[in-house]
Protein backbone atom coordinates (compact mmCIF):
# COMPACT_ATOMS: atom_id res chain seq x y z
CA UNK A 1 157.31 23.23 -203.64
CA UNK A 2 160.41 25.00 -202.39
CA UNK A 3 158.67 28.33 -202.84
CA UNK A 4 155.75 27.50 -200.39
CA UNK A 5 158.36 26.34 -197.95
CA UNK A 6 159.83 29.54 -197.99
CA UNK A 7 156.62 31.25 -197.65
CA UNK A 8 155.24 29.70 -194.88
CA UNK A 9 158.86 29.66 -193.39
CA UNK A 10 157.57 31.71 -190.01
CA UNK A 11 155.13 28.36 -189.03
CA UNK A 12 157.53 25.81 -189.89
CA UNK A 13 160.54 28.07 -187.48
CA UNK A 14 157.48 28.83 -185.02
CA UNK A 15 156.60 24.47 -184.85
CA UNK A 16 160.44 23.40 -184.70
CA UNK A 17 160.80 26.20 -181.64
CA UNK A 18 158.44 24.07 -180.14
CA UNK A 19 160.19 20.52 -180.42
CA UNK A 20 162.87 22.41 -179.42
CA UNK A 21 161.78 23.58 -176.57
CA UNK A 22 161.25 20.03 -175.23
CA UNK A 23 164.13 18.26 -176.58
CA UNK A 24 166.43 21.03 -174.53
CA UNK A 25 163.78 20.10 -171.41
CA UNK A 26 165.15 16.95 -171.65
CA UNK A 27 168.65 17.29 -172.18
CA UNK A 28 169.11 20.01 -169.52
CA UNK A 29 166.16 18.88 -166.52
CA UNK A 30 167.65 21.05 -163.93
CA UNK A 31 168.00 24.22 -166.01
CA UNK A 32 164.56 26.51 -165.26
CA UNK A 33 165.54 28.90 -168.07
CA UNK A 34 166.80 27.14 -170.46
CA UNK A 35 163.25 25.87 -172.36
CA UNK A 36 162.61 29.52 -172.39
CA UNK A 37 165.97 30.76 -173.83
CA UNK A 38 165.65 28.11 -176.81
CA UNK A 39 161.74 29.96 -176.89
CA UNK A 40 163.07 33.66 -177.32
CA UNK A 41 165.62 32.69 -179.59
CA UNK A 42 163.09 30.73 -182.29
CA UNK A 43 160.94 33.40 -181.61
CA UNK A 44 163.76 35.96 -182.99
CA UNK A 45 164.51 34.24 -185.25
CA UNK A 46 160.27 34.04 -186.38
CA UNK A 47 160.33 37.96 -186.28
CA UNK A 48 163.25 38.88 -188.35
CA UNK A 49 161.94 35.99 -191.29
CA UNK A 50 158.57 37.67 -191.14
CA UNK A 51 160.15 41.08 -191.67
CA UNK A 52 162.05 39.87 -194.85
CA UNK A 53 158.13 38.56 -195.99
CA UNK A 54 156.75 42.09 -195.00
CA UNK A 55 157.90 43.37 -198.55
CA UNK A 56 155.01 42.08 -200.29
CA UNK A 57 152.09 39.83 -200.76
CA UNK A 58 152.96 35.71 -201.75
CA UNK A 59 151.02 33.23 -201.92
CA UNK A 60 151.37 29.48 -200.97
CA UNK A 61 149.57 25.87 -201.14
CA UNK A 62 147.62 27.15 -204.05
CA UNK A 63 146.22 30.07 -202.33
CA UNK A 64 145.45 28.65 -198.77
CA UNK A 65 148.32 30.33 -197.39
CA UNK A 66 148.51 34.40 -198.34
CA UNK A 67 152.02 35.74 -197.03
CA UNK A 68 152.73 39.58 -196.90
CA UNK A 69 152.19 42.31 -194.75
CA UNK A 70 149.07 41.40 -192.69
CA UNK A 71 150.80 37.99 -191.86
CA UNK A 72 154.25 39.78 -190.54
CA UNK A 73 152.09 42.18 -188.40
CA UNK A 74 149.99 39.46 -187.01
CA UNK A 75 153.25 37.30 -186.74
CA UNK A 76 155.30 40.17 -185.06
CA UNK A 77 152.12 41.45 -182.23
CA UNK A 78 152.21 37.35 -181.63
CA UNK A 79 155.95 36.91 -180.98
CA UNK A 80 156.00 39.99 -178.59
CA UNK A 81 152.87 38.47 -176.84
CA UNK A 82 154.51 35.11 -176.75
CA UNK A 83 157.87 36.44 -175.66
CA UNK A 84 156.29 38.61 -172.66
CA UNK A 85 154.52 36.25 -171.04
CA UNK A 86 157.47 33.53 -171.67
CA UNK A 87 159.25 36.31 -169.42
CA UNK A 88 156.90 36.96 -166.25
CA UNK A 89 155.87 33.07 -166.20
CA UNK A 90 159.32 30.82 -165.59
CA UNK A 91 159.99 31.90 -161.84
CA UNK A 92 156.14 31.92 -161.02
CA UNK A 93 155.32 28.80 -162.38
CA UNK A 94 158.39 27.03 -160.58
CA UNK A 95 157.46 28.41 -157.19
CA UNK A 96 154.32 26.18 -157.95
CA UNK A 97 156.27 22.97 -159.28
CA UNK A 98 154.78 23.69 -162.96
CA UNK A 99 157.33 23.01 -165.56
CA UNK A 100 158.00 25.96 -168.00
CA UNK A 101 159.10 23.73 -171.17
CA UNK A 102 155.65 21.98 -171.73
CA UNK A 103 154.63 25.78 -171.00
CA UNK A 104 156.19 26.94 -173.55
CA UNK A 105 155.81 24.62 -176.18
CA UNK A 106 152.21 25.07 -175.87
CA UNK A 107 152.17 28.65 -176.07
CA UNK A 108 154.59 28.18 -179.49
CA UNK A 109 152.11 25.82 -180.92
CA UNK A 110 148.96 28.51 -180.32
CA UNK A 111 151.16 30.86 -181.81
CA UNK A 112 151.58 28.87 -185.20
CA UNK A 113 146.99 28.63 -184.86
CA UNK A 114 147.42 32.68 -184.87
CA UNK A 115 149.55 32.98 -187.69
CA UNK A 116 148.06 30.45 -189.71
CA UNK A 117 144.59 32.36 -189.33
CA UNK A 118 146.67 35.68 -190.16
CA UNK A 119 147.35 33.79 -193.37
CA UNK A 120 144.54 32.38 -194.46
CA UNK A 121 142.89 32.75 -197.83
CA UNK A 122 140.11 30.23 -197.48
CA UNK A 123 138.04 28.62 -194.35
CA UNK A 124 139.40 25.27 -194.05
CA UNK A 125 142.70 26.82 -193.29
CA UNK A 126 141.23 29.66 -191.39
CA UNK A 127 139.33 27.02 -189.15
CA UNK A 128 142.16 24.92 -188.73
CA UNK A 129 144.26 28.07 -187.67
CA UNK A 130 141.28 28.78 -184.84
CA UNK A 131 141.51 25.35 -184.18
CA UNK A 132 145.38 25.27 -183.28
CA UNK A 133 145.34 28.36 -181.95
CA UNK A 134 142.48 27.76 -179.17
CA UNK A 135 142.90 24.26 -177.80
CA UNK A 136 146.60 25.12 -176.31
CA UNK A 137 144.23 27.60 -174.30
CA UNK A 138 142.44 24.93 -172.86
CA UNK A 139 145.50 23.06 -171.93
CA UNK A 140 147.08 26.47 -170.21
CA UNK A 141 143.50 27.06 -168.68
CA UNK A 142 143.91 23.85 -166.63
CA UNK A 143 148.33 23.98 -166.05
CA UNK A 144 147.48 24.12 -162.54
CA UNK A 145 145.64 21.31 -162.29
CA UNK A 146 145.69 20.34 -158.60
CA UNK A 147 143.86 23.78 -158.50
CA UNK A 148 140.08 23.14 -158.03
CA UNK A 149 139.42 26.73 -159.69
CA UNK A 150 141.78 25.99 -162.63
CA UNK A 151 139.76 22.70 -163.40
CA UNK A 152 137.06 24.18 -163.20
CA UNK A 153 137.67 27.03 -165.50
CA UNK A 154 139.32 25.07 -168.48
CA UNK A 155 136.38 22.62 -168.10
CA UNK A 156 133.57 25.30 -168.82
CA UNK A 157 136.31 26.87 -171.23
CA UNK A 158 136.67 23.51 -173.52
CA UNK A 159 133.07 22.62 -173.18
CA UNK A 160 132.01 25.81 -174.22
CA UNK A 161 134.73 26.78 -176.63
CA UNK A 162 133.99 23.06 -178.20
CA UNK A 163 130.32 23.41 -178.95
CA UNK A 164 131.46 27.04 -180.41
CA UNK A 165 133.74 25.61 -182.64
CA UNK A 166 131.06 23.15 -183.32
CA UNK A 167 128.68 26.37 -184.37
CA UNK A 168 131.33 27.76 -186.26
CA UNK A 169 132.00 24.91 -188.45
CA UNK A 170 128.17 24.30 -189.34
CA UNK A 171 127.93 27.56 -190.39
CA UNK A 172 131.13 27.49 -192.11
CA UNK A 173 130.09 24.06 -194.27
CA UNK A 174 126.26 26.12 -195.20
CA UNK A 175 128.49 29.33 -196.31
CA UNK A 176 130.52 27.28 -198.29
CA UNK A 177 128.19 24.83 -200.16
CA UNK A 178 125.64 28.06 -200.52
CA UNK A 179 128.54 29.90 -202.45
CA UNK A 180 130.06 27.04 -203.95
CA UNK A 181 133.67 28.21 -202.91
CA UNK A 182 135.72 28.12 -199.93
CA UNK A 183 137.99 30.73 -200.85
CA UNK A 184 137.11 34.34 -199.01
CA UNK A 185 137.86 36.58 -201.64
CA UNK A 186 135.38 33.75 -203.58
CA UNK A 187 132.35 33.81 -201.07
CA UNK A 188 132.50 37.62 -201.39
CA UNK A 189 132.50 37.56 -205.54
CA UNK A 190 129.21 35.04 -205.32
CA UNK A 191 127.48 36.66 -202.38
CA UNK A 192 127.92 39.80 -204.34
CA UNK A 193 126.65 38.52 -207.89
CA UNK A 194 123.95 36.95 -206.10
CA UNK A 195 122.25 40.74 -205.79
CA UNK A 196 119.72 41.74 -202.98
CA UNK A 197 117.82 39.78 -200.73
CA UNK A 198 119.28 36.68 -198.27
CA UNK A 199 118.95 33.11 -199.44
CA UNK A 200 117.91 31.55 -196.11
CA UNK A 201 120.84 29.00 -196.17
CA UNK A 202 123.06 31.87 -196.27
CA UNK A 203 121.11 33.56 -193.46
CA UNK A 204 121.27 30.23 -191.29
CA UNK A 205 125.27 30.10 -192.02
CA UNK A 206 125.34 33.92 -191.67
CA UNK A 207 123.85 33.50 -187.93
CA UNK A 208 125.76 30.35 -187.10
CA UNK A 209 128.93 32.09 -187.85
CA UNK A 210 128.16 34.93 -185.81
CA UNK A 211 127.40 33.12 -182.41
CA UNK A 212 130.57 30.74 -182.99
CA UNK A 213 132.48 34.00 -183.09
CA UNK A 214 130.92 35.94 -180.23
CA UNK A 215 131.81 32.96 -177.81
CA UNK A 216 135.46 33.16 -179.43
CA UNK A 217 136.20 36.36 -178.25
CA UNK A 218 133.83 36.48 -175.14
CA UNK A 219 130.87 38.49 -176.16
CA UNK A 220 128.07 39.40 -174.36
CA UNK A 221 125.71 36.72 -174.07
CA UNK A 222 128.49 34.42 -174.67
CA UNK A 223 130.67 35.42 -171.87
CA UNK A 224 130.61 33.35 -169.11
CA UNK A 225 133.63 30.81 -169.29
CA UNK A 226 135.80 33.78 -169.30
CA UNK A 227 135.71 35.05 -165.59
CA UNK A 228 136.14 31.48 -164.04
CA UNK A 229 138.86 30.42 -166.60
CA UNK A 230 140.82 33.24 -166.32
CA UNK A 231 140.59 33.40 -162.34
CA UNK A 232 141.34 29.98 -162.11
CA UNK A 233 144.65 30.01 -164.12
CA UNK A 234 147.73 30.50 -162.96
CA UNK A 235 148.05 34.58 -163.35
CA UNK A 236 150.90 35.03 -166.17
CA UNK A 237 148.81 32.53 -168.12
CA UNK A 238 145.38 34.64 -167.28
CA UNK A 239 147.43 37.40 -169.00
CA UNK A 240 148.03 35.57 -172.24
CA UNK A 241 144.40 33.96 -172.50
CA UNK A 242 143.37 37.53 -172.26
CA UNK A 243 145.44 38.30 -174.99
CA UNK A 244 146.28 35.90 -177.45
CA UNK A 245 143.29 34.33 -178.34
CA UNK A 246 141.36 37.58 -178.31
CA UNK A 247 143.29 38.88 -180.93
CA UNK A 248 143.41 35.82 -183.33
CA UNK A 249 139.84 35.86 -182.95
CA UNK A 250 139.25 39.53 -184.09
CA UNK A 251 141.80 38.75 -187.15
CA UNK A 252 139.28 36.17 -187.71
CA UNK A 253 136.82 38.29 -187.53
CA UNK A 254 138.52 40.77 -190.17
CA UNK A 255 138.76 37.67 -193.00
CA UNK A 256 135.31 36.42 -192.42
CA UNK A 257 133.40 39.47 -192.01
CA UNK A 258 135.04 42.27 -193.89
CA UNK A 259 136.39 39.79 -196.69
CA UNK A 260 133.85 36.98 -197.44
CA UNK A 261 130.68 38.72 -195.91
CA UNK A 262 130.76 41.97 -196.51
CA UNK A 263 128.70 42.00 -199.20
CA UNK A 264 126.05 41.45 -196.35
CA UNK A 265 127.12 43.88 -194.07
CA UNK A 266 123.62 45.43 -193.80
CA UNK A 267 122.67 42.28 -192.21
CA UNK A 268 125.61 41.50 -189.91
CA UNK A 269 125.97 45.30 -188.36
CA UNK A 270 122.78 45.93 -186.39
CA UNK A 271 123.39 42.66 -184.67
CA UNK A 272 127.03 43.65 -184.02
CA UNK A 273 126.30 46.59 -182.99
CA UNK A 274 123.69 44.96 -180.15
CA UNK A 275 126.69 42.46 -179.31
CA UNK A 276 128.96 45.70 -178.81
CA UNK A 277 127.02 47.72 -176.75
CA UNK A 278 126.09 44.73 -174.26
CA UNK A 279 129.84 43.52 -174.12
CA UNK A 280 131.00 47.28 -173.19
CA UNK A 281 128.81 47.84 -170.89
CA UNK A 282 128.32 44.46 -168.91
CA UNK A 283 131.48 44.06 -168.59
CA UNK A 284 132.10 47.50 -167.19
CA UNK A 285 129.00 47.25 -164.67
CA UNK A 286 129.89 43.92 -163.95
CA UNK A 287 133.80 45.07 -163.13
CA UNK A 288 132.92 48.05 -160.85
CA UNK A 289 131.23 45.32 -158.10
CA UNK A 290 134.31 43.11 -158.17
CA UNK A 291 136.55 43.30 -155.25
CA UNK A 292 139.41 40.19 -156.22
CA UNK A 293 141.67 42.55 -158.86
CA UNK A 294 142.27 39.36 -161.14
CA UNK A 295 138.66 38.78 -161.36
CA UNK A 296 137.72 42.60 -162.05
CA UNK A 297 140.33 42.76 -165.05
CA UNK A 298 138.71 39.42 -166.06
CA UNK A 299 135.58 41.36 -166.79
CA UNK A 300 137.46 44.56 -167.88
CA UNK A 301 138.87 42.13 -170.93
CA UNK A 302 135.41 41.92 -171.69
CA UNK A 303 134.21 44.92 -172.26
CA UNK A 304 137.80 45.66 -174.33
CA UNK A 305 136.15 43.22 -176.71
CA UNK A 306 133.61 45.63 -176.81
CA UNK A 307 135.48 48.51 -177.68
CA UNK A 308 137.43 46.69 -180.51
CA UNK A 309 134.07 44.92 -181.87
CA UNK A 310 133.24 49.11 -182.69
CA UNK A 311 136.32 49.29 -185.08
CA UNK A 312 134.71 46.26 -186.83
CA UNK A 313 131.29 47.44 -187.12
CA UNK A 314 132.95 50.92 -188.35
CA UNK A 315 135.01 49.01 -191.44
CA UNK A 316 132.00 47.15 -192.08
CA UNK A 317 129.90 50.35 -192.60
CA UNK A 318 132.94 51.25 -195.39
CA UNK A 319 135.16 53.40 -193.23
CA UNK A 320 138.75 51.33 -193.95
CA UNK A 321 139.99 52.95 -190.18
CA UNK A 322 137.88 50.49 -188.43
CA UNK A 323 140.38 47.77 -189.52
CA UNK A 324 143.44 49.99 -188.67
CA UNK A 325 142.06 50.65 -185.58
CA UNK A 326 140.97 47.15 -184.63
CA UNK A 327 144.95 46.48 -185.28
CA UNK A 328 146.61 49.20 -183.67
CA UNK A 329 144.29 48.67 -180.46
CA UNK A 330 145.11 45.01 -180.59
CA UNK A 331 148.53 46.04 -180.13
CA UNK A 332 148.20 48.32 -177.41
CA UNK A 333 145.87 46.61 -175.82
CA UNK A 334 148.15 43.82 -175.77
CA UNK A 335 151.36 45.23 -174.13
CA UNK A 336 149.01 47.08 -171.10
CA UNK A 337 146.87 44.21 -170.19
CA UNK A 338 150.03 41.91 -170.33
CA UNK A 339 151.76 44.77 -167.97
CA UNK A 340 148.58 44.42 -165.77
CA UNK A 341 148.93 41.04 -165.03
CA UNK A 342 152.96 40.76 -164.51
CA UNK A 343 151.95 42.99 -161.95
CA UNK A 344 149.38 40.77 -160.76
CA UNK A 345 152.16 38.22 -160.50
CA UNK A 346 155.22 40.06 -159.10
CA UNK A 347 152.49 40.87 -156.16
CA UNK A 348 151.53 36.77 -156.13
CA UNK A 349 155.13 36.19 -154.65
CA UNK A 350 153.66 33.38 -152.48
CA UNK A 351 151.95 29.90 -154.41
CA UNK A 352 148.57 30.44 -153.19
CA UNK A 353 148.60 33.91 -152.91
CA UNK A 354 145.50 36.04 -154.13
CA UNK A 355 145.08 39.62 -154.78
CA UNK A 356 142.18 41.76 -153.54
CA UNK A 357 141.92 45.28 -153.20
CA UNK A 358 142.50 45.53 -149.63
CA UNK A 359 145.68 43.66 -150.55
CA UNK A 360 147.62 46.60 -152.51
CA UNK A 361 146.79 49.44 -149.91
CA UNK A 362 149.73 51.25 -149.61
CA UNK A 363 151.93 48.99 -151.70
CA UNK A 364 153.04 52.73 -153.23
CA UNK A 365 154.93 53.51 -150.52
CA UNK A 366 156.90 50.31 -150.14
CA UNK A 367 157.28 49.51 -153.35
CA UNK A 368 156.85 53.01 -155.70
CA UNK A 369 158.36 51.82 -158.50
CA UNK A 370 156.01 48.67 -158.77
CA UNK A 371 152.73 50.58 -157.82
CA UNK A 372 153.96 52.76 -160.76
CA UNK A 373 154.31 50.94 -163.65
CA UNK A 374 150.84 49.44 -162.08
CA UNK A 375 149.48 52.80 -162.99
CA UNK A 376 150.54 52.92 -166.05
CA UNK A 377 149.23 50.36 -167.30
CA UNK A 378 145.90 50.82 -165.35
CA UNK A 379 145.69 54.92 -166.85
CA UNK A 380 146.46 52.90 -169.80
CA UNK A 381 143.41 50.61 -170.08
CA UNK A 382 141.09 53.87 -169.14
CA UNK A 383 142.84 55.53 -171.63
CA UNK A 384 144.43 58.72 -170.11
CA UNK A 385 147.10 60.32 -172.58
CA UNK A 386 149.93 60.04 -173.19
CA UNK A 387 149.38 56.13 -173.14
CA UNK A 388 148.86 53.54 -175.75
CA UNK A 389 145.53 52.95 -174.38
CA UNK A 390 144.16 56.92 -175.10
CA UNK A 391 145.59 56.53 -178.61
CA UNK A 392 143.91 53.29 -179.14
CA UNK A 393 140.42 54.22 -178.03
CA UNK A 394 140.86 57.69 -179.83
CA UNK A 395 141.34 55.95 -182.94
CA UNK A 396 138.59 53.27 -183.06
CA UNK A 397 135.91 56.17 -181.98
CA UNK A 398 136.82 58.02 -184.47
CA UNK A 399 136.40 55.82 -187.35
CA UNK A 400 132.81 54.75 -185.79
CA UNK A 401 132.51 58.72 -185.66
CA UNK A 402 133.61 59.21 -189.59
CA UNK A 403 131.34 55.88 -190.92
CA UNK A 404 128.37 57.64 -189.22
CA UNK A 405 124.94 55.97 -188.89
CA UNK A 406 124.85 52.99 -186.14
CA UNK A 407 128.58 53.37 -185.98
CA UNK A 408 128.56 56.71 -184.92
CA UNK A 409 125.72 55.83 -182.14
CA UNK A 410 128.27 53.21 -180.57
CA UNK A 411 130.76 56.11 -180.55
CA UNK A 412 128.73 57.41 -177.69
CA UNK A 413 128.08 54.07 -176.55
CA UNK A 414 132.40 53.63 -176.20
CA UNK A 415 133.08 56.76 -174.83
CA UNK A 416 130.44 56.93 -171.75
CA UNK A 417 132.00 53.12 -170.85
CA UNK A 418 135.55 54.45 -170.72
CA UNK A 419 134.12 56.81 -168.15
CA UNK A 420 132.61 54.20 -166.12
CA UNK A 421 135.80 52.20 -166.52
CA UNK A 422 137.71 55.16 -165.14
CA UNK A 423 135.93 54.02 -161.58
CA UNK A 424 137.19 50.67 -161.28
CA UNK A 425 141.01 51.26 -162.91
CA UNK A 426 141.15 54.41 -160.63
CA UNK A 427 140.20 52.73 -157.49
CA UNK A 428 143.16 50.01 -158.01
CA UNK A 429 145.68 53.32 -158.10
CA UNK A 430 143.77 54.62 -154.49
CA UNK A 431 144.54 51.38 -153.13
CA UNK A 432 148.02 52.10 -154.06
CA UNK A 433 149.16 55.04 -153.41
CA UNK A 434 146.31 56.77 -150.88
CA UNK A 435 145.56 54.16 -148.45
CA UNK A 436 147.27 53.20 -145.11
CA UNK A 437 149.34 49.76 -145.90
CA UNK A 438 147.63 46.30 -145.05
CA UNK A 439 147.85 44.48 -142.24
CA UNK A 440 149.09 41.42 -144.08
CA UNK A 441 151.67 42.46 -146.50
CA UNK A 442 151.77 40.70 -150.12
CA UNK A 443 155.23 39.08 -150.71
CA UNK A 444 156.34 40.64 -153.98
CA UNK A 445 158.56 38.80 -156.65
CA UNK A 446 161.56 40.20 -157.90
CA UNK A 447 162.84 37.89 -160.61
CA UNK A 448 165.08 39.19 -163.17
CA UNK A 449 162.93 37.85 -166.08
CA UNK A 450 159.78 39.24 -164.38
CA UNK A 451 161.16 43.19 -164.06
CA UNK A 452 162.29 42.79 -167.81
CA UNK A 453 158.48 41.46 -168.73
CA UNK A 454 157.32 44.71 -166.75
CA UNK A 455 159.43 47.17 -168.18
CA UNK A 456 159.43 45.93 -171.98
CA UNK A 457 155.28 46.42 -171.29
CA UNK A 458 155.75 50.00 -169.68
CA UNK A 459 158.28 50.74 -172.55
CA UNK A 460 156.01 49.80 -175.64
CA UNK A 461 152.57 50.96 -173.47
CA UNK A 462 154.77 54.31 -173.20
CA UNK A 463 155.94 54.50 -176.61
CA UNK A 464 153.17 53.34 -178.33
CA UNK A 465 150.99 56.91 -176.88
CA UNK A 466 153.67 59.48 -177.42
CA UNK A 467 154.97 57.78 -180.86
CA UNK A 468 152.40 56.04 -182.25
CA UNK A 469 153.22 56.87 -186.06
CA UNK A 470 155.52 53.83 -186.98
CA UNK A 471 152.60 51.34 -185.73
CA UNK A 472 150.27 53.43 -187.67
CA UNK A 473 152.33 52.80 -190.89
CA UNK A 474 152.85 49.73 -190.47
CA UNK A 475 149.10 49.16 -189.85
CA UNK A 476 148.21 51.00 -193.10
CA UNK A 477 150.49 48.63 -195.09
CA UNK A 478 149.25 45.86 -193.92
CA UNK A 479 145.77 46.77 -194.53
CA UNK A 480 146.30 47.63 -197.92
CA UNK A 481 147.92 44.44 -199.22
């Protein structure tokens, strides 16, 4: 018993963090920062327990729970998430009369869902992860709730992200009482021994499975809570929503698909493939027409699914980059669209404030440093060297290139929709830095906490494309155990 509390150590320090956050709430009411100091500390001391489990794989609650590597990766990419948008939010959120420790505590609580689904080994703790991990979203989607927009947008986002779960499960229940076993590494031995052909139970879970997951991470047909929910929260939280859930859902996506089903992966990567394709490029098109910035990167974080649904279809067809790539884009992609958005609200000074394109002409020249890091992380998502972004993209083509076959086809596919994403991105940095300055000018935030959210983004977006290697190793490592 002591042994599995040691192992699953990182959720236990991750769900007192949150308690803790509340309790200091309510002994110190007129301290802004102080929920979010009590935050960044349980969240250091979250990383540095997860590095001491990186060593090697254990195992806890009779196999449920599967410690290691993977989980300290997915544990670490969650803290940093956490802790930069814990930064950009506290000032923004108070200009609005939002409290920051209920804030908080909710964002802790999703971020014991994602680690939880990092360490899952069968799917009633891999649904209850997804399960903890997504309904804080629906709370955060709402936080500014005498917003029509916001209530709107969590609305359509639980309703939605309810019957998906509903999906998921029903598939989930056929899978298991097809195979006999809820255990991944389980499904995969029976599916396997079962030889050829699809038993149609196995097809109906098989299909069930894959729509509950498309509307997880915002796939194209399943799409269309995102732009209103994320337009409709307040903007640091629009950053995490992006984020967050998006990549809990692909690590999902990594223990159902290339654990438990792969064994069918003839079956599953055609209609991937189809879901790829239509994510990229819908959500490119779809971007290009948008004129409200917040909206446009709304649809831009859809067609990223896109791009990181082609390192999944690439491990599926046996090339073991796919997965690596799927992770190290997760955690690029991560640190620039979080960048993008504490831009979005350092340039949302004023509580009601929104941000079109006409808004940010000329913001270069009277505030360069700002409209720079802006650029960053917008060459970043087109994925111009030397950022994270280029390095990202690079990698997850070139797995699709080196598994070949459909794969190779949605190679293409990626590469002509980062050229139509270079439109969009590019225009944004126009606005900035070649167009006379607006009429109305946008009052710009300077918090202290905000700048340091901005520049730890630039820093690790920077880093991340001119040293990529230690990621890359620490990928590797935590793919192979």
């Amino acid at each position: 018993m002591s042994g599995d509390l040691l192992t699953i150590a990182p959720l236990i320090t991750v769900g007192l963090t949150a308690v803790a956050v509340l309790l200091s709430d309510g002994l110190t009411p007129n301290r802004r920062y102080a929920p979010i100091a009590v935050a960044l500390a349980g969240l250091g001391i979250t990383s540095w327990i997860l590095l001491q489990q990186s060593g090697g794989t254990v195992t806890a609650l009779s196999g449920a729970y599967i410690g290691g590597p993977f989980v300290a990766y997915l544990g670490l990419l969650g803290s940093a998430v956490v802790a930069i948008t814990l930064l950009i939010s506290p000032d923004h959120l108070a200009a609005r009369r939002y409290p920051s420790a209920e804030f908080a505590a909710t964002l802790l609580f999703a971020l014991c869902g994602a680690i939880l689904v990092g360490a899952s080994g069968d799917l009633v703790t891999l649904f209850i992860g997804l399960e903890l991990m997504v309904i804080p979203g629906y709370l955060l989607a709402g936080y500014a709730k005498r917003d029509p927009l916001s209530t709107e947008g969590a609305v359509k986002y639980f309703l939605l992200g309810s019957f998906s779960s509903a999906i998921l499960l029903f598939g989930i229940v056929l899978l298991w009482g097809s195979t006999g076993t809820a255990s991944l590494t389980g499904i995969a031995t029976a599916l396997t021994a079962a030889g050829a052909g699809l038993h149609p139970a196995v097809a109906a879970a098989l299909a069930l499975i894959t729509t509950g997951v498309a509307f997880k991470i915002a796939a194209v047909p399943f799409h269309y809570w995102t732009p209103d929910a994320y337009q409709g929260s307040p903007t640091p939280i629009t950053g995490y929503l992006s984020v967050g859930p998006k990549i809990g859902a692909f690590v999902l996506m990594i223990k159902i698909f290339l654990i438990a089903l792969l064994p069918l992966a003839a079956s599953w990567i055609p209609v991937m493939a189809i879901l790829a394709t239509a994510t990229m490029t819908l959500g490119n098109l779809v971007a290009l027409t948008q004129s409200n910035v917040k909206r446009m990167l709304a649809y831009s974080s859809i067609a990223h699914t896109g791009y990181l649904m082609v390192g999944i279809v690439a491990a599926g067809a046996g090339q073991a980059s796919g997965i690596s790539g799927v992770l190290f884009y997760s955690a690029a992609y991560a640190l620039m669209n979080l960048g993008a958005f504490a831009f979005l609200t350092a340039v949302q000074g004023r509580p009601g404030a929104t941000v079109q394109l006409s808004d940010l002409a000329g913001l270069g020249r009277k505030h360069p440093l700002l409209a720079l890091l802006a650029a960053l992380f917008l060459l970043s998502l087109t994925g111009i060297p030397p950022t994270a972004g280029f390095f990202a993209k690079t990698y997850v083509i070139l797995s699709a290139v080196q598994a070949g076959g459909i794969a190779s086809v949605l190679a293409i596919v990626a590469v002509l929709n980062a050229a139509i994403a270079a439109f969009y991105y590019l225009r944004v940095i126009i606005y900035l830095f070649m167009r006379d300055p607006a009429e109305v000018e946008v009052q710009v935030a300077t918090a202290p906490l905000l700048r340091a959210g901005l520049v730890v983004a630039a820093v690790g977006t920077l880093l991340l494309g001119l040293l990529p290697g230690g990621l890359i190793e620490a990928v590797v490592k935590a793919i192979a155990s």
